[in-house]
Protein backbone atom coordinates (compact mmCIF):
# COMPACT_ATOMS: atom_id res chain seq x y z
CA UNK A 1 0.00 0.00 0.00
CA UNK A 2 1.16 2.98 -0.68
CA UNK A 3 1.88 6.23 1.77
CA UNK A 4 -1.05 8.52 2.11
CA UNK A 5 1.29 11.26 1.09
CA UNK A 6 1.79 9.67 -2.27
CA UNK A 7 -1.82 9.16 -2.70
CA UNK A 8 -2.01 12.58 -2.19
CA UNK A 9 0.18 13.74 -4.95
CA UNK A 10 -1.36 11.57 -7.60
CA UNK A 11 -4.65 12.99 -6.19
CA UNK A 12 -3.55 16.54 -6.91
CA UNK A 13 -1.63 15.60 -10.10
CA UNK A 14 -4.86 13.97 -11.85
CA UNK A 15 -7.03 17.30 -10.56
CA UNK A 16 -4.12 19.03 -13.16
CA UNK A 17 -4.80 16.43 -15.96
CA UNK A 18 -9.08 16.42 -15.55
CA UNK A 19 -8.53 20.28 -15.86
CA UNK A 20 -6.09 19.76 -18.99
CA UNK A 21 -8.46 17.00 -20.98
CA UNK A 22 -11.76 18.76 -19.15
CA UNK A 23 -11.29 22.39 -21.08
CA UNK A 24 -10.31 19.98 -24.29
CA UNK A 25 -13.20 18.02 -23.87
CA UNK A 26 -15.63 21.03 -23.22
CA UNK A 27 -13.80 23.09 -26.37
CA UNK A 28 -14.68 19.89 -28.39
CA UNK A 29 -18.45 20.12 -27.44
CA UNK A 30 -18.47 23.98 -27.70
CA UNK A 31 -16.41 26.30 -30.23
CA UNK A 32 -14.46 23.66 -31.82
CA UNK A 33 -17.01 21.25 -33.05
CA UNK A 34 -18.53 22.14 -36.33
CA UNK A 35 -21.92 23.40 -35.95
CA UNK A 36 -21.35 24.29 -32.31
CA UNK A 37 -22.90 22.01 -29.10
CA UNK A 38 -25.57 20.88 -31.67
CA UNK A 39 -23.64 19.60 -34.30
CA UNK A 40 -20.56 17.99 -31.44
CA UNK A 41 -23.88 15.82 -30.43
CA UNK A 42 -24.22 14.89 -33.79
CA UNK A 43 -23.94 11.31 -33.64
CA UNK A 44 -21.65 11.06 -37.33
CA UNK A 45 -19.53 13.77 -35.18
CA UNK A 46 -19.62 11.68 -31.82
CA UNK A 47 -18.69 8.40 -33.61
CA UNK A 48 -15.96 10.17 -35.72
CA UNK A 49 -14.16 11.49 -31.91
CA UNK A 50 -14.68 7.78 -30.91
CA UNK A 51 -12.58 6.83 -34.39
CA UNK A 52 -9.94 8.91 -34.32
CA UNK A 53 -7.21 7.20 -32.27
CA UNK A 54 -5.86 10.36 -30.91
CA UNK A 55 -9.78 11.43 -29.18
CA UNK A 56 -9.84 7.61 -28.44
CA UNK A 57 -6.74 7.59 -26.33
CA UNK A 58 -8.08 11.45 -24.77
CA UNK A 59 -10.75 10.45 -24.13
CA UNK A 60 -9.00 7.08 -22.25
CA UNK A 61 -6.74 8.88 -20.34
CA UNK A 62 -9.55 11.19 -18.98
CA UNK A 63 -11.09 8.32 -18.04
CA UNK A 64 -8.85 7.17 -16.02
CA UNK A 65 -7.88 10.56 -14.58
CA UNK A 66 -11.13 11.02 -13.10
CA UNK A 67 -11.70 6.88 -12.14
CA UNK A 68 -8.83 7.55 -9.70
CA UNK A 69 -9.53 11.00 -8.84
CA UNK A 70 -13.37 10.68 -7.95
CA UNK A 71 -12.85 7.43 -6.45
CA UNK A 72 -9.89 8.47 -4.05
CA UNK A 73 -11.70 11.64 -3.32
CA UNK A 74 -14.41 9.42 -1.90
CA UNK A 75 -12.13 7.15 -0.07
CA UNK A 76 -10.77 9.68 1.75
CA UNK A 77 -14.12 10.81 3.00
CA UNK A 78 -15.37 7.86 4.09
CA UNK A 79 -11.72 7.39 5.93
CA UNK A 80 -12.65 10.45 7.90
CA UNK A 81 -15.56 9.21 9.23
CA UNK A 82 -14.51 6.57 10.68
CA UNK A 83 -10.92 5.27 12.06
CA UNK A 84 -9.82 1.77 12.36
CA UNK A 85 -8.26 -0.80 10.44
CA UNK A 86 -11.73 -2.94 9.47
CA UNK A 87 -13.42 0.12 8.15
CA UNK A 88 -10.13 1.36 6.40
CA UNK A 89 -9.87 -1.77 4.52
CA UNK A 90 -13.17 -2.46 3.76
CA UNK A 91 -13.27 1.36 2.24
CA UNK A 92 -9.81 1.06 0.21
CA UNK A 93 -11.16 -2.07 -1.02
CA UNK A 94 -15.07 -1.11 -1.85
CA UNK A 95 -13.35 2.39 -3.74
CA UNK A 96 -11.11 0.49 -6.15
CA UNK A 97 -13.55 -2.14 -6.97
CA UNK A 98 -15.51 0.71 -7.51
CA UNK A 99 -13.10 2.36 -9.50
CA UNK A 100 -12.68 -0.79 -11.62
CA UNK A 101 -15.82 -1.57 -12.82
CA UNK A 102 -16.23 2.30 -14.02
CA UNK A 103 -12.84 2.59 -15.67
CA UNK A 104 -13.35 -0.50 -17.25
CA UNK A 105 -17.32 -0.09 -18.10
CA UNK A 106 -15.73 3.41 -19.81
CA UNK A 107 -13.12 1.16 -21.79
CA UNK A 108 -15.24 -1.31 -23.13
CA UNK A 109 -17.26 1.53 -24.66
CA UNK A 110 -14.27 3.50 -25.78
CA UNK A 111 -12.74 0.28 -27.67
CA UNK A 112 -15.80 -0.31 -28.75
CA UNK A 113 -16.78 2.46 -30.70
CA UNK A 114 -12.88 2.79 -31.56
CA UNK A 115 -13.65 -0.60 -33.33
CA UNK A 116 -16.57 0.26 -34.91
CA UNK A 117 -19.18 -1.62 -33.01
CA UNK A 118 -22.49 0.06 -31.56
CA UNK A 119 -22.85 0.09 -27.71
């Protein structure tokens, strides 16, 4: 397990990289999509993001960013409300399960319209 220090960092370091791939994500839906929001939502437009392996692997790593981010954020809530080891583990455990299932959920769809496929 790692120090809480360390958590810590990587906490504050993926809050730098959701802002970084957040404002490209929002330009993407906003003043650089053709046609504005309404034509980003277009689903040719959404599909073509999903296609291009340089949105594909954006869109992956903000994925992840925020997987670790929200679900750490959490865990260290839940750590404050309660102190011992039981409830510790049963927290850092529950939170990256957690984590798991939604980073991977968010893959499968990501390589899956990468591919080609329909969700």
């Amino acid at each position: 397990m790692m120090r809480e220090s360390t958590l810590m960092w990587i906490q504050y370091i993926t809050g730098l990289g959701i802002l970084v791939l957040g404002a490209l994500h929002f330009a993407s839906l906003t003043f650089l999509a053709p046609g504005g929001y309404t034509g980003a939502l277009d689903y040719t437009t959404v599909i073509s993001r999903y296609t291009d392996p340089l949105w594909a692997a954006a869109l992956e790593a903000f994925l992840a960013l925020l997987s670790y981010h929200v679900f750490n954020g959490f865990r260290i809530m839940l750590l404050e409300l309660n102190q011992g080891s039981g409830w510790s583990k049963a927290v850092n455990v529950t939170m990256f399960l957690a984590a798991l299932v939604v980073f991977l959920y968010g893959t499968r769809t990501i390589i899956t319209f990468y591919l080609g496929g329909v969700v």
